[in-house]
C-alpha atoms as a PDB file:
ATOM      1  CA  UNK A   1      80.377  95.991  89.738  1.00  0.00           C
ATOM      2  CA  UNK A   2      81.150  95.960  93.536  1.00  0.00           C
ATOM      3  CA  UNK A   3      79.339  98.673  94.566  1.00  0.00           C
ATOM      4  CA  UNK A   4      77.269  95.948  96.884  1.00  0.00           C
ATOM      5  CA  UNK A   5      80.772  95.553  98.849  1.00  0.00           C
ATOM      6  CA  UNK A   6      80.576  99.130 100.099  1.00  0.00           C
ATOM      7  CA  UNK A   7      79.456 100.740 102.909  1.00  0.00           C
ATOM      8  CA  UNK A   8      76.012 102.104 103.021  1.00  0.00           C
ATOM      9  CA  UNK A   9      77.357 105.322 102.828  1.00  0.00           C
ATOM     10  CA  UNK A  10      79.059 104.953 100.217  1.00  0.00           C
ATOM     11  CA  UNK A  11      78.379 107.383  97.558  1.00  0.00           C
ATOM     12  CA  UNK A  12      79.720 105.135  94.387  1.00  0.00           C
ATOM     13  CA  UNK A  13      79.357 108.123  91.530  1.00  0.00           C
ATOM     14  CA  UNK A  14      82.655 110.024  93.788  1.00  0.00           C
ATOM     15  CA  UNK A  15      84.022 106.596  93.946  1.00  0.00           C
ATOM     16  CA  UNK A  16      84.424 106.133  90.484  1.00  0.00           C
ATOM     17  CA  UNK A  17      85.571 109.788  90.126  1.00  0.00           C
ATOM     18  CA  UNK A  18      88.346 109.369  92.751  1.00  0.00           C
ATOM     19  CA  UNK A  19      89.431 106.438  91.016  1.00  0.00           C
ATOM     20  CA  UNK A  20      89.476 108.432  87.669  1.00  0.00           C
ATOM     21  CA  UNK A  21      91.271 110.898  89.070  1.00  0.00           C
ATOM     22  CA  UNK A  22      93.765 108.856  90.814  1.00  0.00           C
ATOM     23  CA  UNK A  23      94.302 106.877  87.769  1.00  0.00           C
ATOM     24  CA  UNK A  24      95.200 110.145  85.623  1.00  0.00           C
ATOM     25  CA  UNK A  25      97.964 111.241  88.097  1.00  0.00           C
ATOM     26  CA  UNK A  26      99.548 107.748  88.401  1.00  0.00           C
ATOM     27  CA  UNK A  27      99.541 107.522  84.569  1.00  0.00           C
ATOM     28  CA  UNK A  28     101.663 111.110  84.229  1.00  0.00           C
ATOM     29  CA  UNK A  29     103.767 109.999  86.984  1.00  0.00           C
ATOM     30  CA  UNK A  30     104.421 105.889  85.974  1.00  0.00           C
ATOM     31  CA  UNK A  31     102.601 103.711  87.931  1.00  0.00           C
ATOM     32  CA  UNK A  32     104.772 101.930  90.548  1.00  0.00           C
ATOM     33  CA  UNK A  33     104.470  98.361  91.337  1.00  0.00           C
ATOM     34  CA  UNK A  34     103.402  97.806  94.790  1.00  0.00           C
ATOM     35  CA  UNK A  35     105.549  94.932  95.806  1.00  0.00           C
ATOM     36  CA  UNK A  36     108.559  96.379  94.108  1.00  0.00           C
ATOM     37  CA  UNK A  37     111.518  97.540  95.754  1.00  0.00           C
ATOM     38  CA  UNK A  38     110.038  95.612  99.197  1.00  0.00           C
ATOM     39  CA  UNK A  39     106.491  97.472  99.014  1.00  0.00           C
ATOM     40  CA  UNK A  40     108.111 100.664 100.168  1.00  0.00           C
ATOM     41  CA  UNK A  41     108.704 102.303  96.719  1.00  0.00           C
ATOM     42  CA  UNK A  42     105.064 102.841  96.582  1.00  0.00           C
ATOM     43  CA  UNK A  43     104.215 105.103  99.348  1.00  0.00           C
ATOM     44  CA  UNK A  44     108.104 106.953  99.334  1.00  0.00           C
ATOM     45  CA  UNK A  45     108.391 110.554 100.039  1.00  0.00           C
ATOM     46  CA  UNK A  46     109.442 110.938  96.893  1.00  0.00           C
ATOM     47  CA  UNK A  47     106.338 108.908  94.580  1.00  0.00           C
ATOM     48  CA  UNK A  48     104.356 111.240  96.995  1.00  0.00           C
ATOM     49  CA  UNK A  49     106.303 114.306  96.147  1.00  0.00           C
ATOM     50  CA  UNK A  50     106.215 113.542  92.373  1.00  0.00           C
ATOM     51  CA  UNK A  51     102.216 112.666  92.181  1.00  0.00           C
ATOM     52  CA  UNK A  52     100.864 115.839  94.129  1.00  0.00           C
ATOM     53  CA  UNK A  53     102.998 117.686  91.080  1.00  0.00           C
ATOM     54  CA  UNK A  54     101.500 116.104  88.643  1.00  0.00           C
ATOM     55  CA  UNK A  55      98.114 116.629  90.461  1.00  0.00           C
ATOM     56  CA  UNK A  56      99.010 120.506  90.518  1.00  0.00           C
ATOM     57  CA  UNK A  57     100.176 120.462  86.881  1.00  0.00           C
ATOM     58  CA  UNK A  58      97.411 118.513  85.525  1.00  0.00           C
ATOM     59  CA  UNK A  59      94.547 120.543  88.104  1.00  0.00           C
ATOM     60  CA  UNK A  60      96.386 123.498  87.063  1.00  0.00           C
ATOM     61  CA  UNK A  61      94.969 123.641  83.196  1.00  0.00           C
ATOM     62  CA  UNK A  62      91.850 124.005  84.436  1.00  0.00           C
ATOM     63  CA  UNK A  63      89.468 126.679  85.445  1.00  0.00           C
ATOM     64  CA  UNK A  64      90.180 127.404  89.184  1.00  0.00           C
ATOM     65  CA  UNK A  65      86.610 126.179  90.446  1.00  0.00           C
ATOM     66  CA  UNK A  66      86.872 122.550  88.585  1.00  0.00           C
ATOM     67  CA  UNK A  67      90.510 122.662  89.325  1.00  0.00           C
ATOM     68  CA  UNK A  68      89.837 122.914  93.322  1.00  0.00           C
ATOM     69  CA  UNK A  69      87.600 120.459  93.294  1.00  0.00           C
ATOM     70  CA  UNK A  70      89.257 117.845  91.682  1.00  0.00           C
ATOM     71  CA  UNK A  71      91.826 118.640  93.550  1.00  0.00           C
ATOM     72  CA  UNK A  72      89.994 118.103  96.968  1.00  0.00           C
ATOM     73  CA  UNK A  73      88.914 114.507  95.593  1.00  0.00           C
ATOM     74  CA  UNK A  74      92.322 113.467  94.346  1.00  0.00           C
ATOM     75  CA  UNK A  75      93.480 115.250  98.306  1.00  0.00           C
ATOM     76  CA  UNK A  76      90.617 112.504  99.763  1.00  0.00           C
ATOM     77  CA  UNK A  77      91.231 109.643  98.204  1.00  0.00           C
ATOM     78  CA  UNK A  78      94.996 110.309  98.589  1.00  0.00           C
ATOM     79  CA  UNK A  79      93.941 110.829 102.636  1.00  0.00           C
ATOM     80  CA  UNK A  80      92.019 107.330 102.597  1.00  0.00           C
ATOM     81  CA  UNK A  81      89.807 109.166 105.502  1.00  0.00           C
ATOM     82  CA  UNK A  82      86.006 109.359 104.229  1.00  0.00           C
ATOM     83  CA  UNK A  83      83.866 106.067 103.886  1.00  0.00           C
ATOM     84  CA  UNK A  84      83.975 107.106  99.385  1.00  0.00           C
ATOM     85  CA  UNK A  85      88.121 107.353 100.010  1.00  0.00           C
ATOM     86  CA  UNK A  86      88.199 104.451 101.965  1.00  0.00           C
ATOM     87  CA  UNK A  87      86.588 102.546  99.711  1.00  0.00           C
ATOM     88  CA  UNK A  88      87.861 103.511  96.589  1.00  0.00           C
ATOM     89  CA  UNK A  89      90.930 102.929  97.990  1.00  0.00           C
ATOM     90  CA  UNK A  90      90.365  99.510  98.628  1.00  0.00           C
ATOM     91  CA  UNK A  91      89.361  98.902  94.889  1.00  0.00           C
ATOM     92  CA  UNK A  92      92.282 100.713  93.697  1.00  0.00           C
ATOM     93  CA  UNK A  93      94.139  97.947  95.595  1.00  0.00           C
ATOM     94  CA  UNK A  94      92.155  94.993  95.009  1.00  0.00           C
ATOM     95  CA  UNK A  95      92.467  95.833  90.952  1.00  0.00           C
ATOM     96  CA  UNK A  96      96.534  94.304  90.907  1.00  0.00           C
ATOM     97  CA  UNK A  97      95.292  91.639  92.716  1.00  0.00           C
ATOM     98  CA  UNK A  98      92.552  89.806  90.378  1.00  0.00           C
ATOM     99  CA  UNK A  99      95.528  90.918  87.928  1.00  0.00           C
ATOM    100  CA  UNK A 100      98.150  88.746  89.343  1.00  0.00           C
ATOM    101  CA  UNK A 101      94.832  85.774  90.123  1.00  0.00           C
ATOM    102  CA  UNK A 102      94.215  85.815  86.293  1.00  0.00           C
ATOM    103  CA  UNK A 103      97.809  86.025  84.967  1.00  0.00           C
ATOM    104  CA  UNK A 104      99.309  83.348  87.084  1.00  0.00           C
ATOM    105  CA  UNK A 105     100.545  84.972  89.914  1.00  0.00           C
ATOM    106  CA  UNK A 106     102.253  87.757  87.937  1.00  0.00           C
ATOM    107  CA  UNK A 107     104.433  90.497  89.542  1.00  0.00           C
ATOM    108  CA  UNK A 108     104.222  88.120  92.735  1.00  0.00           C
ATOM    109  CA  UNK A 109     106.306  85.672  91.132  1.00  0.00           C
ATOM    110  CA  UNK A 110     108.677  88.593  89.586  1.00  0.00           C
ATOM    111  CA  UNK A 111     109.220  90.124  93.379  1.00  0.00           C
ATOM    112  CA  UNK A 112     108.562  87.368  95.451  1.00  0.00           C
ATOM    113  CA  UNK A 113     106.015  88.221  97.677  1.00  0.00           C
ATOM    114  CA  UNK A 114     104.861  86.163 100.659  1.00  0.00           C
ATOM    115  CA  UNK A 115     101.732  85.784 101.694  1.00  0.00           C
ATOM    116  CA  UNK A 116     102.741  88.394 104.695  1.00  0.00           C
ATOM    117  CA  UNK A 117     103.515  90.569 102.410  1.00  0.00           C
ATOM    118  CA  UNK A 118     100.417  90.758 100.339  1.00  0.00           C
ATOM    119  CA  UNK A 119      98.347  91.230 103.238  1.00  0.00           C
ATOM    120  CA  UNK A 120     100.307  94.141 104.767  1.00  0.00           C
ATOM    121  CA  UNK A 121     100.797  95.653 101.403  1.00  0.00           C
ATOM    122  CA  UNK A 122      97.153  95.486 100.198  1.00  0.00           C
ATOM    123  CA  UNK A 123      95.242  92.988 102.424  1.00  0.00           C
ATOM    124  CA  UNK A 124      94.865  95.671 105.062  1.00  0.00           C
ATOM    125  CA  UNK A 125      93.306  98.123 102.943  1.00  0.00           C
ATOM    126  CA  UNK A 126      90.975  96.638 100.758  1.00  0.00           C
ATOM    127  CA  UNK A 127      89.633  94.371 104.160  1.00  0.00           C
ATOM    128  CA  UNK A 128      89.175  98.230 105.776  1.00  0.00           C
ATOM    129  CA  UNK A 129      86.969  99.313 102.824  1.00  0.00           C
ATOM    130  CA  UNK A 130      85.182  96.064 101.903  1.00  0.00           C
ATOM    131  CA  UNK A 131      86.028  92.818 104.412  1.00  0.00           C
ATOM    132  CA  UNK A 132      83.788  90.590 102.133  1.00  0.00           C
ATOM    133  CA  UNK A 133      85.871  91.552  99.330  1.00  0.00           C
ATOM    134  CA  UNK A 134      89.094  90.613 100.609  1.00  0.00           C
ATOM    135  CA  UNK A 135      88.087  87.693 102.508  1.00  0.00           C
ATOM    136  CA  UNK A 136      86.951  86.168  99.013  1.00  0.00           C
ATOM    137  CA  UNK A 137      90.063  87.146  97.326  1.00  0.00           C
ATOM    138  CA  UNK A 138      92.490  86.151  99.910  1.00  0.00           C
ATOM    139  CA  UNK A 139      90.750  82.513  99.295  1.00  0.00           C
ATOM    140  CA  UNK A 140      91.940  82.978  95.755  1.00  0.00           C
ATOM    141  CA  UNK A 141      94.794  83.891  96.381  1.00  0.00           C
ATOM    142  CA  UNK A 142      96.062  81.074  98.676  1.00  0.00           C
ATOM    143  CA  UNK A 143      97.316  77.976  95.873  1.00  0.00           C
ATOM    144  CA  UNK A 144     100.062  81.232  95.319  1.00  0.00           C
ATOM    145  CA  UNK A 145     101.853  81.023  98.531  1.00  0.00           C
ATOM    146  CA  UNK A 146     103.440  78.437 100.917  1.00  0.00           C
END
């Protein structure tokens, strides 16, 4: 549905298979709230550490040629360095947000998150992958924060 808010390009088909395979690690691992434990929990050494063992685990049970290269695009969207990383990264992190718009504000109310905070945390990255994007939900977002 946003393909139109990526880069030309943009090749969406390894897109949606980064985010597939992203998804399947975070859900062996627990997902980890982003503005929990001050945003930091999220990118520690040690959520790091625990998802590239999962990735090796779940990789692992496969033949070695589909293993390696699902490995490589879980490696590349885990990078965030390619135009397809960069922009599936930017949907992985604009998916919490329309979350939190159509629940109320959500876990921002449960962890009190600033406005500040929410655009360091995820503002940064979606805006790198798709500006539009972010510039229309930031709008949204605004009757949330003082």
């Amino acid at each position: 549905m946003l393909a139109d808010q990526a880069a030309a390009s943009v090749d969406i088909s390894r897109v949606i298979k980064m985010l597939l395979i992203h998804d399947l690690v975070e859900i062996d691992v627990g997902d980890v709230p982003i503005h929990s434990a001050d945003g930091k929990a999220h990118s520690s050494t040690s959520v790091q550490a625990a998802e590239s063992a999962a990735a090796a685990r779940i990789f692992g049970l496969l033949p070695p040629d589909l293993r390696d290269n699902l490995r490589a695009i879980w490696d590349e969207f885990e990078a965030a360095e390619t135009p397809d990383a960069i922009f599936a990264k930017s949907l992985d992190r604009v998916q919490p947000v329309m979350a939190n718009l159509q629940s109320g504000g959500g876990t921002w109310i449960e962890y009190n998150v600033t406005a500040e905070q929410l655009d360091a945390r995820v503002g940064v990255k979606i805006a790198k992958g798709a500006p539009n994007l972010w510039d229309w939900v930031r709008e949204k977002t605004r009757g949330y924060f003082k």
